[in-house]
Every structure is written in C-alpha cells, then in structure tokens.
N, C-alpha and C. Protein backbone atom coordinates (compact mmCIF):
# COMPACT_ATOMS: atom_id res chain seq x y z
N UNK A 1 131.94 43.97 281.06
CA UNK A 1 130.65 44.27 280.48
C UNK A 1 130.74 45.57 279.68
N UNK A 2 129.82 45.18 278.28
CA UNK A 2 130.07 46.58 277.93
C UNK A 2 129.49 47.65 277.98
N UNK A 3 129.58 48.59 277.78
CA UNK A 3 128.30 49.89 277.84
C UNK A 3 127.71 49.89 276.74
N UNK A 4 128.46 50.30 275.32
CA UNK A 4 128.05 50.16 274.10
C UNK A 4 128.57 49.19 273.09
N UNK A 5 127.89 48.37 272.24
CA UNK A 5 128.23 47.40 272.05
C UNK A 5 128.03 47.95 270.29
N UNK A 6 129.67 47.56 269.12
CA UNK A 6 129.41 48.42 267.90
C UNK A 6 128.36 47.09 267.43
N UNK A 7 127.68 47.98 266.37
CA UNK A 7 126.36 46.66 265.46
C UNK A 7 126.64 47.65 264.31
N UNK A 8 125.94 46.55 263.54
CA UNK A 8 125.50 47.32 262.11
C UNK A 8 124.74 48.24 262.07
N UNK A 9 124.25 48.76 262.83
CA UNK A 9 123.56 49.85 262.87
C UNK A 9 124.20 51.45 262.68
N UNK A 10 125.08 51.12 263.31
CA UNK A 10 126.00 52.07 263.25
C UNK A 10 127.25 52.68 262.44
N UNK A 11 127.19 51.57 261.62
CA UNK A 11 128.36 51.27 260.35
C UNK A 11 127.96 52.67 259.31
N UNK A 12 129.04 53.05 259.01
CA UNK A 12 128.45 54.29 257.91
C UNK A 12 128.95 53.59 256.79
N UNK A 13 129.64 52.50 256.57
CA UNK A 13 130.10 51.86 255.38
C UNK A 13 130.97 52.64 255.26
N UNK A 14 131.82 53.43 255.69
CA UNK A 14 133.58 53.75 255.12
C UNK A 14 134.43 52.96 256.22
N UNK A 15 134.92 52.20 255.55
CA UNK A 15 136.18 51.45 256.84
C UNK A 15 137.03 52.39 257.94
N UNK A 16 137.18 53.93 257.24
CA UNK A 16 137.70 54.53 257.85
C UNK A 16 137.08 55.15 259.08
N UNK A 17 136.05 55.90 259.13
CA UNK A 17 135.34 56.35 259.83
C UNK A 17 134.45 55.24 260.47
N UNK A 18 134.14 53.94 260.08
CA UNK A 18 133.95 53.17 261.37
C UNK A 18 135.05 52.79 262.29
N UNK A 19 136.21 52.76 261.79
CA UNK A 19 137.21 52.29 262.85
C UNK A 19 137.16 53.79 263.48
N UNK A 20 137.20 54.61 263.16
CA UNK A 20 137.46 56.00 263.90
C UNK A 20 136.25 55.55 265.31
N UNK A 21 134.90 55.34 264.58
CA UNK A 21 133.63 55.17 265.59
C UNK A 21 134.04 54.23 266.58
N UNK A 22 134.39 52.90 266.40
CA UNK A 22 134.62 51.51 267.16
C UNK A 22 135.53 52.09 268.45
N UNK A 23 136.56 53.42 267.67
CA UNK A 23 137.71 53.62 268.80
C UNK A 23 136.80 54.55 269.51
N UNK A 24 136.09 55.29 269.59
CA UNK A 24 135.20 56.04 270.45
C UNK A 24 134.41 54.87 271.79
N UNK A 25 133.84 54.04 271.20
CA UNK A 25 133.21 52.65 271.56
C UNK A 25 133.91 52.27 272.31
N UNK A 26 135.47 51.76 272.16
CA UNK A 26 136.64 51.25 273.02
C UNK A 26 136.49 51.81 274.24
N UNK A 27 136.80 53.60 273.73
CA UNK A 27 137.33 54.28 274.41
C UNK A 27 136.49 54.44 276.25
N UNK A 28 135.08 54.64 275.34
CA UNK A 28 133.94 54.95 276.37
C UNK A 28 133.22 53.50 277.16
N UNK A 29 133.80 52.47 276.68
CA UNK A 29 133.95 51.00 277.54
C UNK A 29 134.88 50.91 278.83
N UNK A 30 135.98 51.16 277.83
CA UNK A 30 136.93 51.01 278.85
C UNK A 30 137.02 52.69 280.35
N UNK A 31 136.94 53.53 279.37
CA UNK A 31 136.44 54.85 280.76
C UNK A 31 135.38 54.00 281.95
N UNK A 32 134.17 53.42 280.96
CA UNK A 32 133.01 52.59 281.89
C UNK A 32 133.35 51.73 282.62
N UNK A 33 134.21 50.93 282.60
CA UNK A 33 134.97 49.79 282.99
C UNK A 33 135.81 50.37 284.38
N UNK A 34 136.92 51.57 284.27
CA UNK A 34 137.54 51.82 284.81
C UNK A 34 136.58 52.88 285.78
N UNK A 35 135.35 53.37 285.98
CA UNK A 35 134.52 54.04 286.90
C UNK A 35 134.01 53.06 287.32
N UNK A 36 133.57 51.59 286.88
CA UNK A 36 133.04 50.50 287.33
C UNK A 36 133.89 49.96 288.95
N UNK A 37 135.46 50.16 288.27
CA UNK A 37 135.94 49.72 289.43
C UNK A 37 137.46 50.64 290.67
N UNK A 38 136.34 51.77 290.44
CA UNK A 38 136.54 52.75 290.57
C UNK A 38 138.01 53.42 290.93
N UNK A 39 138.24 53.44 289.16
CA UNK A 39 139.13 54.20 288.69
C UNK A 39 139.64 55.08 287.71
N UNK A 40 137.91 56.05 287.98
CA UNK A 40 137.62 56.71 286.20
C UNK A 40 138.41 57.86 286.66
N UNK A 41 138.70 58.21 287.49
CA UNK A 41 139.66 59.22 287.58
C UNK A 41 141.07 59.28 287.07
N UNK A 42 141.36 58.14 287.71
CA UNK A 42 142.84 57.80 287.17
C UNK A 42 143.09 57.46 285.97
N UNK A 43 141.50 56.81 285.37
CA UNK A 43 142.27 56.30 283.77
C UNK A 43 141.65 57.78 282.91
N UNK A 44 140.78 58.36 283.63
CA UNK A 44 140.24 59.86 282.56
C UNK A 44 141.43 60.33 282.48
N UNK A 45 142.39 60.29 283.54
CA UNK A 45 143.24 61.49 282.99
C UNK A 45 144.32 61.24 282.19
N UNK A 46 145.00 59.85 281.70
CA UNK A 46 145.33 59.65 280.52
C UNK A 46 144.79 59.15 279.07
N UNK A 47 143.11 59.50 279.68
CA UNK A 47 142.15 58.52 278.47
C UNK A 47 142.07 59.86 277.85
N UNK A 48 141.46 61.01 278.75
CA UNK A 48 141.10 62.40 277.93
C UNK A 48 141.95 62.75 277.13
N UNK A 49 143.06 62.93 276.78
CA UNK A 49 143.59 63.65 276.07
C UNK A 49 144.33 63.00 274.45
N UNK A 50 144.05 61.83 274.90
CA UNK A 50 143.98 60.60 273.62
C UNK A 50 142.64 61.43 273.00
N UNK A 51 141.75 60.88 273.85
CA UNK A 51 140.30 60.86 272.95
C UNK A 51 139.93 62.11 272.62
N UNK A 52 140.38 63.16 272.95
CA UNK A 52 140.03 64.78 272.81
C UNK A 52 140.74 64.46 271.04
N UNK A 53 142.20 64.27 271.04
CA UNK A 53 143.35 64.15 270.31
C UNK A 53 142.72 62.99 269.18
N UNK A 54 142.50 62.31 269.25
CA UNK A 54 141.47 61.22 268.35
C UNK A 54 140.15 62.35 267.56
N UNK A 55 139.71 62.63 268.25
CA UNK A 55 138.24 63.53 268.09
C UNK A 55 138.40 64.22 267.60
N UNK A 56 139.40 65.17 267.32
CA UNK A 56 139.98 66.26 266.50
C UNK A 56 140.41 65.88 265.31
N UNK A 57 141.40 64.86 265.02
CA UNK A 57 141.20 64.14 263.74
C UNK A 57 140.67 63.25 263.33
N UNK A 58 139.13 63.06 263.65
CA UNK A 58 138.57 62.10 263.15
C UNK A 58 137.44 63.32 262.61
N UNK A 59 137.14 64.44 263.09
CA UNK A 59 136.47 66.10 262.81
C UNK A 59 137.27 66.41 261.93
N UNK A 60 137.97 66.29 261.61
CA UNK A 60 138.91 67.15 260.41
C UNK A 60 138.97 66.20 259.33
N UNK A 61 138.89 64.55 259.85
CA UNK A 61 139.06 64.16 258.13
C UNK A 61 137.60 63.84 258.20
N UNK A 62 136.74 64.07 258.29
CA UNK A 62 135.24 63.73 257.88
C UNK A 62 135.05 65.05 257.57
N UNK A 63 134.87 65.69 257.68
CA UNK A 63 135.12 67.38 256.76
C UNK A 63 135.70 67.70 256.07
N UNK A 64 136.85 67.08 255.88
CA UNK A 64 137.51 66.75 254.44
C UNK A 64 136.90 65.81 253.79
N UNK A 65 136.54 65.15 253.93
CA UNK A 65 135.73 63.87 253.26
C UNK A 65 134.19 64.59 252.77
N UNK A 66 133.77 65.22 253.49
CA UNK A 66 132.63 65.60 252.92
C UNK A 66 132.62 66.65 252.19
N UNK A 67 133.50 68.14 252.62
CA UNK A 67 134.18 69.01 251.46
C UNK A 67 134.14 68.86 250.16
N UNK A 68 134.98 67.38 250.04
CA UNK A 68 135.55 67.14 248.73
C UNK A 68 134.98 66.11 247.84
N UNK A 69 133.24 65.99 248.36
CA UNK A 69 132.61 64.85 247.72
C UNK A 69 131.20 66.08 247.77
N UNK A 70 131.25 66.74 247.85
CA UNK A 70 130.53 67.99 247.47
C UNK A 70 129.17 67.84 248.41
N UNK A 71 129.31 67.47 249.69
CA UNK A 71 127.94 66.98 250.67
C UNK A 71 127.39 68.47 251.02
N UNK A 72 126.19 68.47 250.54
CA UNK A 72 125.17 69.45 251.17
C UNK A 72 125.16 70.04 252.09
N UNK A 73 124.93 69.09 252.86
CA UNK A 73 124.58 68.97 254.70
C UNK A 73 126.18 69.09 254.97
N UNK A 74 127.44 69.54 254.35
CA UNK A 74 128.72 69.71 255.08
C UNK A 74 128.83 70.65 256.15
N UNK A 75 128.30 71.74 256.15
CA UNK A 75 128.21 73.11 256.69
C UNK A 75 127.36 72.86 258.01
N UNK A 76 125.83 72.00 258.01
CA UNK A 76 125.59 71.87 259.05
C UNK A 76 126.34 70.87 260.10
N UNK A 77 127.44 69.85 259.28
CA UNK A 77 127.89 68.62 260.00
C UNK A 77 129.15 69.46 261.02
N UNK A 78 129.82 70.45 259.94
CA UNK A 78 130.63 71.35 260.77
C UNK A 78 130.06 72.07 261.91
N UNK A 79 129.15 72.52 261.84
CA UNK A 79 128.34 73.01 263.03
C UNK A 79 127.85 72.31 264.39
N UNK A 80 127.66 71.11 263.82
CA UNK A 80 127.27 70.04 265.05
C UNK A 80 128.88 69.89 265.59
N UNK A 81 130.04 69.45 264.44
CA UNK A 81 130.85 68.92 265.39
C UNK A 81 131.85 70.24 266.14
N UNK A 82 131.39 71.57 266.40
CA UNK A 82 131.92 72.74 266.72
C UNK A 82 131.31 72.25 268.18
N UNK A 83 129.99 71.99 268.13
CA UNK A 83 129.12 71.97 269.26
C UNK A 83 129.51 70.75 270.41
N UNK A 84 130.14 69.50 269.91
CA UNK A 84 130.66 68.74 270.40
C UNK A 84 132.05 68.91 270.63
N UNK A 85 133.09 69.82 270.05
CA UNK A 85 134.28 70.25 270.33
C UNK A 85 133.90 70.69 271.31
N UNK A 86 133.12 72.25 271.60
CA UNK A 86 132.72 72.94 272.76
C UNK A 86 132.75 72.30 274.20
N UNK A 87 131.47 71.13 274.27
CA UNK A 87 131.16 70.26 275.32
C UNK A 87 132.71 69.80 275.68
N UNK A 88 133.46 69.37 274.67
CA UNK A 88 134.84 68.46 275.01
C UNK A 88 135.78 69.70 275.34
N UNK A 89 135.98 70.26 274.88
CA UNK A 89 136.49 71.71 275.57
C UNK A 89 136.13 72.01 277.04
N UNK A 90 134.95 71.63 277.59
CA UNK A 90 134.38 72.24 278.65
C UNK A 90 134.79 71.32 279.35
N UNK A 91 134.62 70.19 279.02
CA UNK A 91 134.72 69.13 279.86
C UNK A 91 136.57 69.17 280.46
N UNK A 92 137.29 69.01 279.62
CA UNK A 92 138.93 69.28 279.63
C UNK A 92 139.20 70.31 280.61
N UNK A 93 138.27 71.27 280.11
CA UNK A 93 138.46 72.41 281.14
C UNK A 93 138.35 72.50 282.32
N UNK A 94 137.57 71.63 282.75
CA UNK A 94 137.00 70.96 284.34
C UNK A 94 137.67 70.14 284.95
N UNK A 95 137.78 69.23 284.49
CA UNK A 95 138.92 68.22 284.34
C UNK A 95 140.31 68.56 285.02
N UNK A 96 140.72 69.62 284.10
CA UNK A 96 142.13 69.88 284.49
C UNK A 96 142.42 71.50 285.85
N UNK A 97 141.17 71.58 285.41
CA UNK A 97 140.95 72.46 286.99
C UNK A 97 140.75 71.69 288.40
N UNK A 98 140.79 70.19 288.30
CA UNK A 98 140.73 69.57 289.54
C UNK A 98 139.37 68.47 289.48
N UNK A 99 138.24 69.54 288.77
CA UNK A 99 137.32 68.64 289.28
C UNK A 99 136.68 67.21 288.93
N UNK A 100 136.83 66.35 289.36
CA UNK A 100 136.60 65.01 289.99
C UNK A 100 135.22 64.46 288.85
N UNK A 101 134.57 65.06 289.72
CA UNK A 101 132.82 64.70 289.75
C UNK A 101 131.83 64.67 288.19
N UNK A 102 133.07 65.58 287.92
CA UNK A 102 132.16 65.67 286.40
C UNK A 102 132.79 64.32 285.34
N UNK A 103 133.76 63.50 285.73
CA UNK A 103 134.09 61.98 284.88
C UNK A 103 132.19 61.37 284.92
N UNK A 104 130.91 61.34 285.84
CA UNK A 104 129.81 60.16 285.71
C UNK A 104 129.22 61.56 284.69
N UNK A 105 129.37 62.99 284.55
CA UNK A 105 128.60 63.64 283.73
C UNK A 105 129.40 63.68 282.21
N UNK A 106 130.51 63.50 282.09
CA UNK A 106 130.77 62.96 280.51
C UNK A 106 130.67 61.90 280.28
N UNK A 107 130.67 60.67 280.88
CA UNK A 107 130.64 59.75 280.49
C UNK A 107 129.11 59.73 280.13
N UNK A 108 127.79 60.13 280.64
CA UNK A 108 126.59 60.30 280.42
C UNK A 108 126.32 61.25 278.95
N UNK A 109 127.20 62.00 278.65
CA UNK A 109 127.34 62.70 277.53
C UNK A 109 127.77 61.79 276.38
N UNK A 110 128.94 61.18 276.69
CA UNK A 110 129.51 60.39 275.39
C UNK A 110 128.67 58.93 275.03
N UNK A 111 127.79 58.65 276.05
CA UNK A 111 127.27 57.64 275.96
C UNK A 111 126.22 58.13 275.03
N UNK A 112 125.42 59.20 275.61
CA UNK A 112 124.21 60.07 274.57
C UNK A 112 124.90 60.32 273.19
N UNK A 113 125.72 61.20 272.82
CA UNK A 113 126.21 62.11 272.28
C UNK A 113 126.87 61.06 270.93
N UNK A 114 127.84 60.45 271.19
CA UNK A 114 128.31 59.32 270.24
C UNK A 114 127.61 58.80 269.43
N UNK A 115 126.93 57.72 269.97
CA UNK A 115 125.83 57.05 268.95
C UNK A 115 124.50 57.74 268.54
N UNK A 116 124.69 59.08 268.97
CA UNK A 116 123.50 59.86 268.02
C UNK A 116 123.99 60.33 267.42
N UNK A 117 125.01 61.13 267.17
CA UNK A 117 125.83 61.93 266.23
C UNK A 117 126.09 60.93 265.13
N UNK A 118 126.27 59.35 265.00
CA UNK A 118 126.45 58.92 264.01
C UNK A 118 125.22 58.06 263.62
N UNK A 119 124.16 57.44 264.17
CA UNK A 119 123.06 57.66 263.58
C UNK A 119 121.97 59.06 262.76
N UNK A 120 122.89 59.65 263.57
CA UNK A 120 121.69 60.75 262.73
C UNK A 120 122.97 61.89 261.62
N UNK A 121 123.75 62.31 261.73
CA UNK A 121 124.38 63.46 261.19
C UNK A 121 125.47 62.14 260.43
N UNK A 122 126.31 61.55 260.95
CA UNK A 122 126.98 60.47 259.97
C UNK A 122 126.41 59.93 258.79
N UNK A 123 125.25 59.42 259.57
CA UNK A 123 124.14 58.75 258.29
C UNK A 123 123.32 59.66 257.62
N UNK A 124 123.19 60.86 257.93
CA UNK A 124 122.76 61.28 256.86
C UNK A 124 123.51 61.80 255.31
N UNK A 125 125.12 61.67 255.96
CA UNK A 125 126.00 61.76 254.84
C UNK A 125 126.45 60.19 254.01
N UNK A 126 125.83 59.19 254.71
CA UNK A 126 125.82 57.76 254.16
C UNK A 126 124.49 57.93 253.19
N UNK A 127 123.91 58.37 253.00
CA UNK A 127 122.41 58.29 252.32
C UNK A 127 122.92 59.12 251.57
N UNK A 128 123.35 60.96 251.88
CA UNK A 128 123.61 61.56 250.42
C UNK A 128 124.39 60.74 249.61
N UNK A 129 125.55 59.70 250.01
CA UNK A 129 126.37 59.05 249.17
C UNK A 129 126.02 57.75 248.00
N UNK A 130 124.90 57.52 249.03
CA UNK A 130 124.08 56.25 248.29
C UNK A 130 123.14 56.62 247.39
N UNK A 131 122.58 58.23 247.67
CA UNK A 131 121.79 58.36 246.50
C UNK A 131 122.58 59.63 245.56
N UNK A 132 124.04 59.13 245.55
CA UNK A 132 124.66 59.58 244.57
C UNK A 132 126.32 58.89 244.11
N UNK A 133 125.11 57.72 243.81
CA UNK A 133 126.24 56.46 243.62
C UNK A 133 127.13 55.62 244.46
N UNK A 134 126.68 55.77 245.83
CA UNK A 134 127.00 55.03 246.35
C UNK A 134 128.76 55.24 247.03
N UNK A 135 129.27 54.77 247.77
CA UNK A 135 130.35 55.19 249.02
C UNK A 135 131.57 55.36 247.71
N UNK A 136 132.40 56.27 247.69
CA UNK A 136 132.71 56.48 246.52
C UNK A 136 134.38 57.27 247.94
N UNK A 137 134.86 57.03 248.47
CA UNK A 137 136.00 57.83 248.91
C UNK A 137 137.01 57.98 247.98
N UNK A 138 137.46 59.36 248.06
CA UNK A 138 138.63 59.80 247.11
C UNK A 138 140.00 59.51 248.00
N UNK A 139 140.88 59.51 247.55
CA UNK A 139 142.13 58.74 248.21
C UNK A 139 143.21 59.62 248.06
C-alpha cells in the first residue's frame, strides 16, 4: 500500500525534476512499507543516506536550473531548500547518534514536507516558466 501516490498534480512538467520527485515518492513508500512491517530502522539506515545524497543533488540542479533561466523567486527557493537541508541535517544527526524513535517523526515530515514543497515553491517556478514561454530547459 502506498502512502503517496505520484498524480498530475504534482508534475512540474520537466522530466527531470519529476523523476527526481517520483524518487522521493519511492523512497518515502518504501521507508512506509518497511515501518509497516517493522523494519524502518533497518531499512532507514541504508535508505537515509541515499536520500539525504539524492536531495542534495536534486537542490543543486534546481538552483541551477532556476539561476540560469533568470527565476525571480530563485533566492527565496534557495532559502526554503536551506530550511529543508537543516530538518535533514537534524534528522541524520539523530539518527546516527542512536536514536530509534525519531524514523515515525521524519517520516511524518517527508510525508508533509515533500508534496508541499512541490506544490507550492516547485510550482511556482512552473508558472514563472509558463508565463514566460513556457518550460524552456537549457541543456
């Protein structure tokens, strides 16, 4: 069963950065899956450091992507995803200090945190693009 299920809703229309999204989706299924039958411990601790490692370059080329297509809102998108590094920082940090308990409080985070960050701060860089000609990636 899944937790989050990808839709069109969520599509920013770049192939790239939805597959980046879908693997977040995977990621936080299968974490759900593996606390389901209780073994979010065991699979967090080779899931975290993929998905930390994923998250970092999927933050760096969407900031390049928006950099270099001259997005407005770049400066605040960097700011949000500092704020979500932080949380994932904290979380790692806990994590690898032993503690256990906090795998049902990220997973409650990434479940929140994911699909709002790309309904609201993703898409709002899908709209500057559309009302300036539309998805246009430089290569």
């Amino acid at each position: 069963m899944k937790l989050l299920a990808w839709t069109a809703e969520y599509s920013v229309q770049i192939a790239e950065l939805d597959a980046d999204h879908r693997y977040w989706f995977d990621m936080i299924n299968h974490l759900h899956q593996a606390m389901l039958d209780g073994r979010g411990t065991e699979v967090l601790s080779t899931l975290a450091h993929t998905l930390m490692q994923h998250t970092l370059e999927h933050f760096a080329h969407e900031e390049h992507l928006m950099s270099s297509l001259a997005y407005p809102g770049h400066q605040a998108h960097i700011y949000e995803h500092h704020q979500l590094r932080l949380k994932a920082d904290e979380f790692m940090r806990r994590f690898e200090e032993g503690e256990t308990t906090m795998t049902i409080e990220m997973m409650q985070f990434l479940i929140e945190a994911v699909p709002l960050h790309i309904t609201t701060f993703d898409r709002e860089f899908l709209h500057y693009l559309n009302a300036n000609g539309g998805v246009t990636v430089p290569g």
